[in-house]
N, C-alpha and C. Protein backbone atom coordinates (compact mmCIF):
# COMPACT_ATOMS: atom_id res chain seq x y z
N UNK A 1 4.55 -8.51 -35.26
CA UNK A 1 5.14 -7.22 -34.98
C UNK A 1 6.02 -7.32 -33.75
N UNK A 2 7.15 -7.03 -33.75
CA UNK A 2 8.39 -6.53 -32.70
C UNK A 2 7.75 -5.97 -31.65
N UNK A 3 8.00 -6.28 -30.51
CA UNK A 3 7.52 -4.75 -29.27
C UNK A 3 8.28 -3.50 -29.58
N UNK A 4 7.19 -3.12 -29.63
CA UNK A 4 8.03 -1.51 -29.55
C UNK A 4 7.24 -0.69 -28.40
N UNK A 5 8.29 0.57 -28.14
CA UNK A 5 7.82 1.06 -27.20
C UNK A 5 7.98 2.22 -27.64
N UNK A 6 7.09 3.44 -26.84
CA UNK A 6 6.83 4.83 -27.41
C UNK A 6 6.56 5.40 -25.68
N UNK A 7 7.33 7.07 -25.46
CA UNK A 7 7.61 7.51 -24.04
C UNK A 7 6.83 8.57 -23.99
N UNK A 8 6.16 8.74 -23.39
CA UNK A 8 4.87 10.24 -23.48
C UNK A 8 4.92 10.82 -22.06
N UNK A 9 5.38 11.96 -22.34
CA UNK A 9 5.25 13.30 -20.91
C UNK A 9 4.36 14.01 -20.66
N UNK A 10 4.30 13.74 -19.14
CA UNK A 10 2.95 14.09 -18.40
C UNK A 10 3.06 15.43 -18.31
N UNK A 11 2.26 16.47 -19.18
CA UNK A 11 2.30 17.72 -19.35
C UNK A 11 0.64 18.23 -19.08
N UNK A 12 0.89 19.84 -18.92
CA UNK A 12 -0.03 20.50 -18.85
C UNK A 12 -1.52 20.20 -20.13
N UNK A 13 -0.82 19.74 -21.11
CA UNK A 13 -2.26 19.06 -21.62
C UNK A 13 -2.37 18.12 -21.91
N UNK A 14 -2.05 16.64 -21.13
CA UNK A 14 -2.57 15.62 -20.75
C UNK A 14 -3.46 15.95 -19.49
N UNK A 15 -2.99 16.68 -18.23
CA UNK A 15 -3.65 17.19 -17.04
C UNK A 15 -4.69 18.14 -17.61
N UNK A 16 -4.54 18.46 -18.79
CA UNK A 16 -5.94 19.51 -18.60
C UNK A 16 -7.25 18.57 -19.70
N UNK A 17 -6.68 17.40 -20.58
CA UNK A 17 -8.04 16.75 -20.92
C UNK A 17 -7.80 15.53 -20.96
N UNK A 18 -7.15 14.94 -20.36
CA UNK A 18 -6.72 13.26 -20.06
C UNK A 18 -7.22 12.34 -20.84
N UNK A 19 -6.44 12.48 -21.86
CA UNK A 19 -6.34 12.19 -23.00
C UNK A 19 -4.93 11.30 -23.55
N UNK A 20 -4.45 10.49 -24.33
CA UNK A 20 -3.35 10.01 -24.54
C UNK A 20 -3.49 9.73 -25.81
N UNK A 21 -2.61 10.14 -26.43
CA UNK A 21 -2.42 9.75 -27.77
C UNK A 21 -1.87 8.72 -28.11
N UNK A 22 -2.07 7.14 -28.47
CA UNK A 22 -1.32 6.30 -29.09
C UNK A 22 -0.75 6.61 -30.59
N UNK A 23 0.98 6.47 -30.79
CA UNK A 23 1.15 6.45 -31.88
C UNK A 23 0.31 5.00 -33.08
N UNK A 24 -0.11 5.76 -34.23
CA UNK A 24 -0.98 5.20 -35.27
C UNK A 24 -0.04 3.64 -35.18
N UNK A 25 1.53 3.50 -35.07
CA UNK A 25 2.26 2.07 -35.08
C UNK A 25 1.32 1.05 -34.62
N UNK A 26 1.21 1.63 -32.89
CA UNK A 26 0.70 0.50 -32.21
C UNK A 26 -0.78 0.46 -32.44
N UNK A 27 -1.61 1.35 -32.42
CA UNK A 27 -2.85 1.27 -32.81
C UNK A 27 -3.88 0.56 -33.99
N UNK A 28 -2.85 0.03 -34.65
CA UNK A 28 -3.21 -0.59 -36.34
C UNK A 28 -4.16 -1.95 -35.48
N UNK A 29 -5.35 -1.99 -35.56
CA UNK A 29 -5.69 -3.39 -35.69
C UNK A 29 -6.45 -3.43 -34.35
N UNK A 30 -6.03 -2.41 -33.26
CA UNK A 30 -6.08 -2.52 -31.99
C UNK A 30 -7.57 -1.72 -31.43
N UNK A 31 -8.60 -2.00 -30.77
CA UNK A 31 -9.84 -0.88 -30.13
C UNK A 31 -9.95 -0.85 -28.75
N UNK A 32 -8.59 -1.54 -27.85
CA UNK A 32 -8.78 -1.34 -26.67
C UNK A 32 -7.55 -0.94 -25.81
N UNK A 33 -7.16 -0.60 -24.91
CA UNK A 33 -5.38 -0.46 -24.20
C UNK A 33 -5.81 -0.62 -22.89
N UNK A 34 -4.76 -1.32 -21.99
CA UNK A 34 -4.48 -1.79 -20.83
C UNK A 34 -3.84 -0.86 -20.18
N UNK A 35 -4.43 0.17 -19.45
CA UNK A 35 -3.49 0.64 -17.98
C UNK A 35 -3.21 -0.24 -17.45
N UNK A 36 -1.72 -0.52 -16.94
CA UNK A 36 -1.10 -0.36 -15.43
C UNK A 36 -1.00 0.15 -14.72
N UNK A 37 -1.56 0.29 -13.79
CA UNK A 37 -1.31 1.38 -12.18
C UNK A 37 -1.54 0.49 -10.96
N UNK A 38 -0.50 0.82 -10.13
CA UNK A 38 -0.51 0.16 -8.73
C UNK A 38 -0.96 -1.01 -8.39
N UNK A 39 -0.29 -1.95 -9.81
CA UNK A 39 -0.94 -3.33 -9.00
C UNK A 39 -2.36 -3.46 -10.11
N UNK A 40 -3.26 -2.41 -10.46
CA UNK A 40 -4.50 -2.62 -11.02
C UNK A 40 -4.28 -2.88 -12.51
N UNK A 41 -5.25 -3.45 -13.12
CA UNK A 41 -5.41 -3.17 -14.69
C UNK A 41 -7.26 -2.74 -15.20
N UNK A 42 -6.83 -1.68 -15.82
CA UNK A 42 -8.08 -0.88 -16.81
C UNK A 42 -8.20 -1.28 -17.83
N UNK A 43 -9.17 -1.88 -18.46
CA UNK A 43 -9.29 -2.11 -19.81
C UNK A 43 -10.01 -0.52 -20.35
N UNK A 44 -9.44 0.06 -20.90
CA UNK A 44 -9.89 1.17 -21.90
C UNK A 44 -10.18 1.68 -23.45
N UNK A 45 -11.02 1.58 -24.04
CA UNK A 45 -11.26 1.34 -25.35
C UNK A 45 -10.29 3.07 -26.11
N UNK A 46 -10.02 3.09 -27.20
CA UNK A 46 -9.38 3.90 -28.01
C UNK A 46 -10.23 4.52 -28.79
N UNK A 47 -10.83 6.19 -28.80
CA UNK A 47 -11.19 6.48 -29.70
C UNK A 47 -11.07 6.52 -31.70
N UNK A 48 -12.10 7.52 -31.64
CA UNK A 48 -11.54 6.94 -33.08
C UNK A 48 -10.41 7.67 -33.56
N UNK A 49 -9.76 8.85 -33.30
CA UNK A 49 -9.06 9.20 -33.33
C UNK A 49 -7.72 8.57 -32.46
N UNK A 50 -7.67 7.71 -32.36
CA UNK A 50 -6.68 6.83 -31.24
C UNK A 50 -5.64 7.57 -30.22
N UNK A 51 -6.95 8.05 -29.34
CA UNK A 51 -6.49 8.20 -28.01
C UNK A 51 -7.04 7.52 -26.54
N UNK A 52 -6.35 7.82 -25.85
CA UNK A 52 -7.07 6.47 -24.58
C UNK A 52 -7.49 7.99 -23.61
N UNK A 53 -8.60 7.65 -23.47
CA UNK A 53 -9.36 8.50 -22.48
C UNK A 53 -8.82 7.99 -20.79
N UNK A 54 -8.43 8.85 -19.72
CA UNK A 54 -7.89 8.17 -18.47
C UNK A 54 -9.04 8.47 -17.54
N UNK A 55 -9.54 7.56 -16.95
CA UNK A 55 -10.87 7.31 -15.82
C UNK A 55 -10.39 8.45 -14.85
N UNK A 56 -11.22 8.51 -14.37
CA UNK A 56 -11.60 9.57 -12.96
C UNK A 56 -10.52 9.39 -12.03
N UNK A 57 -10.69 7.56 -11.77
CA UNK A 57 -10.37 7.03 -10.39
C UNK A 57 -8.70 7.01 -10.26
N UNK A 58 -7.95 7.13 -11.98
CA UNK A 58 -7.01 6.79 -12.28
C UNK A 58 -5.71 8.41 -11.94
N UNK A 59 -7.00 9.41 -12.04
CA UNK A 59 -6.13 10.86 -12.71
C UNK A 59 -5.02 11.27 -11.82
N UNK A 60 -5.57 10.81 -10.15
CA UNK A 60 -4.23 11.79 -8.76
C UNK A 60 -3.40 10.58 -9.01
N UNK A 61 -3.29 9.52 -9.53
CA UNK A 61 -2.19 8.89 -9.70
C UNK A 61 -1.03 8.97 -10.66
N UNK A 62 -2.07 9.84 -11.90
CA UNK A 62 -0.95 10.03 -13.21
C UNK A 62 -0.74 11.48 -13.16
N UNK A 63 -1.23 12.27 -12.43
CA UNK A 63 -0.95 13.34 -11.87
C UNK A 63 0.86 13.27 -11.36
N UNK A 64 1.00 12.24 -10.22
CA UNK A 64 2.04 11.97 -10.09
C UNK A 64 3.60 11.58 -11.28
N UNK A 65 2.87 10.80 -12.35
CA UNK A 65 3.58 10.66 -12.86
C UNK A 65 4.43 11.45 -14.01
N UNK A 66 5.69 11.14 -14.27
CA UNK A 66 5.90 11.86 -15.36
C UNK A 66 6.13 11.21 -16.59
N UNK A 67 6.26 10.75 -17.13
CA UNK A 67 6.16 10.05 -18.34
C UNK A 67 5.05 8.57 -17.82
N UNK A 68 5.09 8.57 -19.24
CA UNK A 68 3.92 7.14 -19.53
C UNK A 68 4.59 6.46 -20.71
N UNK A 69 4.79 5.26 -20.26
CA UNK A 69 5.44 3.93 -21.26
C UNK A 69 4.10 3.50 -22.12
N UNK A 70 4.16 3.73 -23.15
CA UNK A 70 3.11 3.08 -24.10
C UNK A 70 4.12 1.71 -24.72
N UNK A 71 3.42 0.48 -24.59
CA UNK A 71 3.97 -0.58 -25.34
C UNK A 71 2.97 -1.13 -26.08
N UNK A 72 3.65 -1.93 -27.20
CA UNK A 72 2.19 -3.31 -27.98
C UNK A 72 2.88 -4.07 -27.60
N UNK A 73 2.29 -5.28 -27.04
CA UNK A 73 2.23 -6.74 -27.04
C UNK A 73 1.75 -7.06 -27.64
N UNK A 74 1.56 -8.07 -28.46
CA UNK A 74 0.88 -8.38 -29.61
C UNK A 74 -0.22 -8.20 -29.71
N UNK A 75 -1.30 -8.05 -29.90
CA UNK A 75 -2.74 -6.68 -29.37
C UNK A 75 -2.83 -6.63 -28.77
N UNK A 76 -2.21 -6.14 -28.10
CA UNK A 76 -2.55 -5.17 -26.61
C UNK A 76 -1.49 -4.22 -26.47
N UNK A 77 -2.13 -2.55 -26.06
CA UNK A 77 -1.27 -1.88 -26.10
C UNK A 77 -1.73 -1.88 -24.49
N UNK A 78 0.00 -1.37 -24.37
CA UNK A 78 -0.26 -1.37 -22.77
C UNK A 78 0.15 0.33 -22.06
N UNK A 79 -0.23 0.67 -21.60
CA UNK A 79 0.22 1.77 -20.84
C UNK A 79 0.72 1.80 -19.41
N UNK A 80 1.99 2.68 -19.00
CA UNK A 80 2.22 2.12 -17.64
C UNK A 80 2.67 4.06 -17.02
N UNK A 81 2.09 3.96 -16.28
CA UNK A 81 2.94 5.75 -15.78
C UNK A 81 4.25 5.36 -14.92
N UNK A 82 5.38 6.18 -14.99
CA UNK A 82 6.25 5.69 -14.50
C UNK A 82 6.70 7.42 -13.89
N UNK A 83 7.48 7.33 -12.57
CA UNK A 83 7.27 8.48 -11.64
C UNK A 83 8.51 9.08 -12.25
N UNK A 84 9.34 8.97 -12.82
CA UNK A 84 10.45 9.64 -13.26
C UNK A 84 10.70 9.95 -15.29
């Protein structure tokens, strides 16, 4: 599979159940996704409905952000918040 990438905005209901929806593309095959934030990496498993639940420790940081880069690398989806 090609990388592809998919752009998700940090809205009033990601902030109210921090939650992320992976499109079904990248999710085929996949039960876990990689945050990026500041240098760190999260390993986070994907419900079954394929969304990535965002940790506690993670939230005043994506608070900040406004969009979130969802990519696949070849299994691994990656997530990155990006401030603009």
């Amino acid at each position: 599979m090609e990388q592809a990438v998919s752009e998700v905005r940090v809205g009033r209901l990601l902030k109210r159940y921090w939650r992320v929806r992976v499109p079904r593309k990248f999710r085929e095959g996949v039960a876990e996704a990689l945050i990026e934030l500041e240098g760190e990496r999260w390993l986070v498993e994907l419900d079954k409905h394929g969304r990535v639940y965002i940790p506690v420790k993670l939230r005043p940081s994506i608070e900040k952000a406004k969009t979130i880069i969802i990519k696949r690398e070849g299994s691994t989806i990656i997530l990155k918040p990006r401030p603009y």
